[in-house]
N, C-alpha and C. Protein backbone atom coordinates (compact mmCIF):
# COMPACT_ATOMS: atom_id res chain seq x y z
N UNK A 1 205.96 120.16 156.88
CA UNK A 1 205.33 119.46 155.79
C UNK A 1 203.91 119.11 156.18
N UNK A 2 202.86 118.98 155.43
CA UNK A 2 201.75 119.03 155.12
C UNK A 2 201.21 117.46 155.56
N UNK A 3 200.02 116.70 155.64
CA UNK A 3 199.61 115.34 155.76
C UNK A 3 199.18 115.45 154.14
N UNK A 4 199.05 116.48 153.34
CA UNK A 4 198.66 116.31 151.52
C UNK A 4 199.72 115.43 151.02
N UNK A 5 199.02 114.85 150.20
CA UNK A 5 200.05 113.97 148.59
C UNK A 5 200.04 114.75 147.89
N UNK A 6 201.23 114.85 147.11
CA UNK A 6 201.45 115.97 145.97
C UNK A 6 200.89 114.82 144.72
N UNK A 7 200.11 115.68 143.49
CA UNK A 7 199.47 115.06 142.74
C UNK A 7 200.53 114.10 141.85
N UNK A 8 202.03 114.44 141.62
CA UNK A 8 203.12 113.68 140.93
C UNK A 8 203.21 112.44 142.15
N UNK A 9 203.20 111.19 141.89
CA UNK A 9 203.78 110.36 142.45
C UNK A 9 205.29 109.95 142.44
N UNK A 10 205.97 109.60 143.26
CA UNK A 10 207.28 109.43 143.90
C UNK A 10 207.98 108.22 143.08
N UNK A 11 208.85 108.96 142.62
CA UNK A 11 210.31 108.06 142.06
C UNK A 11 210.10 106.61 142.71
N UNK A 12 209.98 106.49 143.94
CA UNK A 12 209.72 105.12 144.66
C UNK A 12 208.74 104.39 144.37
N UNK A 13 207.09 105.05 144.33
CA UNK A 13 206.13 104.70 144.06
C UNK A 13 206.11 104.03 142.60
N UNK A 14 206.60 105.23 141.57
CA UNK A 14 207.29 104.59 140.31
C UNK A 14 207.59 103.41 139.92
N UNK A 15 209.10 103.06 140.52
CA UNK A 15 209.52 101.79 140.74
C UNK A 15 208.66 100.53 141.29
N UNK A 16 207.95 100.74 142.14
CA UNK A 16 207.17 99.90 142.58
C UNK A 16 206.55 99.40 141.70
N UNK A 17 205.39 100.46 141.10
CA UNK A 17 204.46 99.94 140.46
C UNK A 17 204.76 99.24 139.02
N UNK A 18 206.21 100.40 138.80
CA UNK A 18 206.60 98.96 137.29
C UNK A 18 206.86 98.02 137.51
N UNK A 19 207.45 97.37 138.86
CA UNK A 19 208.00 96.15 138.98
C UNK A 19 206.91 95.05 139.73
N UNK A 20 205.72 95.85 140.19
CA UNK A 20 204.57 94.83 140.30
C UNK A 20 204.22 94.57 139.23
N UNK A 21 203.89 95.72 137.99
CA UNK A 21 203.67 95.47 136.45
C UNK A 21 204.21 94.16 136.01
N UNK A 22 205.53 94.11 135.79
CA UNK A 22 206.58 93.26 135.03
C UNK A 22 206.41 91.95 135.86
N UNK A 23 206.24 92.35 137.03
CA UNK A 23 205.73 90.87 137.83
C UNK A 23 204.76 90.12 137.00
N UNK A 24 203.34 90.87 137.69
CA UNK A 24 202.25 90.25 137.22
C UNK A 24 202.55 89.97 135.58
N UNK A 25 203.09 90.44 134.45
CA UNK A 25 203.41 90.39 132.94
C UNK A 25 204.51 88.97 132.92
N UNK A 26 205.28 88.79 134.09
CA UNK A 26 205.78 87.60 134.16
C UNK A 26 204.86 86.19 134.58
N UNK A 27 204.31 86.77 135.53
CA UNK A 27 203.59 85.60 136.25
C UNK A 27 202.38 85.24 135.19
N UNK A 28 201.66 85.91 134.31
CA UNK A 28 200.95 85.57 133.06
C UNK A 28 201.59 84.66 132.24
N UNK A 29 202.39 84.91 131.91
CA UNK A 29 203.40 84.46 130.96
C UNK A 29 203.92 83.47 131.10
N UNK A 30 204.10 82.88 132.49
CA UNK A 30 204.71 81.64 133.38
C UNK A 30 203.64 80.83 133.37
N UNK A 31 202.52 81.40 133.86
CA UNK A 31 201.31 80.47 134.27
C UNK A 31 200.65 80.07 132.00
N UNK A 32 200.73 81.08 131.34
CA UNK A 32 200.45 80.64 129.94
C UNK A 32 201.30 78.96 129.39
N UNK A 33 202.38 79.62 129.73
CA UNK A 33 203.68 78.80 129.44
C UNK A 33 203.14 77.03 130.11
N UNK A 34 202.96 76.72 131.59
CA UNK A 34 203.07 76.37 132.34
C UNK A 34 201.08 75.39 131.63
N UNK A 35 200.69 75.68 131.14
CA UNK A 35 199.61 75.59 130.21
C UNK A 35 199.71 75.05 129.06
N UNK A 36 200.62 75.19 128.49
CA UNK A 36 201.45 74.77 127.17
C UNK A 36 201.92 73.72 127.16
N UNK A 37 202.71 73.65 128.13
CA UNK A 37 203.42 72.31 129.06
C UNK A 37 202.52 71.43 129.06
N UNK A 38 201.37 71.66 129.51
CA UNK A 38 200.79 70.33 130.18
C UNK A 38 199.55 70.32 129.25
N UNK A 39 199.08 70.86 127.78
CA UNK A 39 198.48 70.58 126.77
C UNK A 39 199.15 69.53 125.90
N UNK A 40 201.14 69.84 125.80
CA UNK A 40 201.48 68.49 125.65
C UNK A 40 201.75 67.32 125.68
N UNK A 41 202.03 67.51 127.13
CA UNK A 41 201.81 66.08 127.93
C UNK A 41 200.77 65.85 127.85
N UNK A 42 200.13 66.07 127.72
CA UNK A 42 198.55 65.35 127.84
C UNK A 42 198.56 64.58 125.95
N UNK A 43 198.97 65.50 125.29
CA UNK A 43 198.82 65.05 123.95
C UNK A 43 199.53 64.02 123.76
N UNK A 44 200.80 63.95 124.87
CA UNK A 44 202.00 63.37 124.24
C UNK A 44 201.20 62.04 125.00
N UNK A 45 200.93 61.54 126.00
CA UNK A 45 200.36 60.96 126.83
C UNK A 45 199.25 59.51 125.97
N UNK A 46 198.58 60.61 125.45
CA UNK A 46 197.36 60.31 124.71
C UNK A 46 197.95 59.50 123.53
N UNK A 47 198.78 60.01 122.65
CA UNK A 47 199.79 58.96 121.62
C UNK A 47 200.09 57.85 121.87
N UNK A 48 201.15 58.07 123.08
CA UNK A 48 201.15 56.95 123.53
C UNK A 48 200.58 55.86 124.26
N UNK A 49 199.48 56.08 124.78
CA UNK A 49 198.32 55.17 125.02
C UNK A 49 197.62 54.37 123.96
N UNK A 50 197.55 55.11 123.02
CA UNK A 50 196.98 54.91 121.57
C UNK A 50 197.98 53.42 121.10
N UNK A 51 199.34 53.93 120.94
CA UNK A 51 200.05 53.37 120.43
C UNK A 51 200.88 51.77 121.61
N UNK A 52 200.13 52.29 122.62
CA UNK A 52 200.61 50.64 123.55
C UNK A 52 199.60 49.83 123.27
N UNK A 53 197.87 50.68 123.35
CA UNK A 53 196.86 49.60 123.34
C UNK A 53 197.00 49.10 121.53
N UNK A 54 197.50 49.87 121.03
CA UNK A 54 197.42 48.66 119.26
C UNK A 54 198.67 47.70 119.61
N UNK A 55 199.81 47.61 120.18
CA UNK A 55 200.64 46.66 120.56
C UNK A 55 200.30 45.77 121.21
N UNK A 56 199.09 46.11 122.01
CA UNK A 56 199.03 44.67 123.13
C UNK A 56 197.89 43.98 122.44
N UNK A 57 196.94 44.77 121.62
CA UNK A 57 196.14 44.13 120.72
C UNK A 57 196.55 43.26 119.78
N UNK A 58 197.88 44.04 119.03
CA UNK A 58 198.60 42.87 118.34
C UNK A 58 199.41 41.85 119.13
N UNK A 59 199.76 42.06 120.07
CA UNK A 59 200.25 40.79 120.64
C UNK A 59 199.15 39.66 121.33
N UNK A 60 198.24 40.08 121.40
CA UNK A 60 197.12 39.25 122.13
C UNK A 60 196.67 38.46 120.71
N UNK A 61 196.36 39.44 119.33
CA UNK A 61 196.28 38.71 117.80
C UNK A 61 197.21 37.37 117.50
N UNK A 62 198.31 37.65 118.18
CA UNK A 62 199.44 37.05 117.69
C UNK A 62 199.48 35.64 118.53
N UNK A 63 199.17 35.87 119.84
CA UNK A 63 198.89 34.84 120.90
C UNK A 63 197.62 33.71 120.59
N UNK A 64 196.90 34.69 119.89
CA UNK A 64 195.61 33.76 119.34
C UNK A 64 195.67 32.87 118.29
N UNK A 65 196.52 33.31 117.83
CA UNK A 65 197.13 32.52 116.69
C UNK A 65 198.16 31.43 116.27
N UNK A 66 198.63 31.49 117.42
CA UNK A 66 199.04 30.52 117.63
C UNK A 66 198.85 29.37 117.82
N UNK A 67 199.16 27.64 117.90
CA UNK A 67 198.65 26.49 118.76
C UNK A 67 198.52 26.21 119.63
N UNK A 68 197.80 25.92 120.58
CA UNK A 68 197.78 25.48 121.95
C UNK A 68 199.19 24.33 122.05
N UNK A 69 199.85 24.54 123.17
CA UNK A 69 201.02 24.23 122.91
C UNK A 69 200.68 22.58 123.84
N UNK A 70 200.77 21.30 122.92
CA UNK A 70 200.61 20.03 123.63
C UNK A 70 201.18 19.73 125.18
N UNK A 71 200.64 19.31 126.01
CA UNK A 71 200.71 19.16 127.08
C UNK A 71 201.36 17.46 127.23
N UNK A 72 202.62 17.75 127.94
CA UNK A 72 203.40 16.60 128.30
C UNK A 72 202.88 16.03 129.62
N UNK A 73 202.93 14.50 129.57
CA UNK A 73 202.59 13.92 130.83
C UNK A 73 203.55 13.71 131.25
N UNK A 74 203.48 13.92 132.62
CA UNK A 74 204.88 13.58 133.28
C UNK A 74 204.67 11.91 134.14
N UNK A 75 206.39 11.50 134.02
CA UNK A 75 206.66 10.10 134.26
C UNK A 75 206.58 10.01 135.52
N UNK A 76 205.71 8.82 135.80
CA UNK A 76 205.78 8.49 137.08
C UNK A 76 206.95 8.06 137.96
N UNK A 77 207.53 8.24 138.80
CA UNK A 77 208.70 7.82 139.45
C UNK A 77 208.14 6.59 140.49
N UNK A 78 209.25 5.40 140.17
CA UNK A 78 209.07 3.89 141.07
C UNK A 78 209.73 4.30 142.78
């Protein structure tokens, strides 16, 4: 046998290269995905930040509104 490559590539070579294909077509697809994920957390994130700071605003409203609550003197002990 010869040190030449025959111009058809090898049943093996074949395999290889579809399954680096389908790799890399996975690993796109994972890393897209994986992107998706964390566009919603971030969104989801963002809601809820939104929605604690109007709660503590209303509770701080609500605190303000209230009376200052009278201050008891305490009894002296003999």
């Amino acid at each position: 046998m010869s040190g030449k490559r025959s111009a058809e590539p090898s049943p093996e070579s074949i395999a290889r290269a579809d399954r680096q294909r389908l790799a890399a077509e996975e690993g796109a697809r994972a890393m897209a995905d994986v992107e998706r994920q964390g566009i919603a957390v971030r969104k989801n994130m963002e809601r809820l930040r939104i929605l604690r700071e109007a709660k503590e605003a209303e509770g701080a409203r609500a605190r303000a509104a209230l009376p200052e609550p009278a201050k008891t003197k305490r009894k002296k002990r003999l």
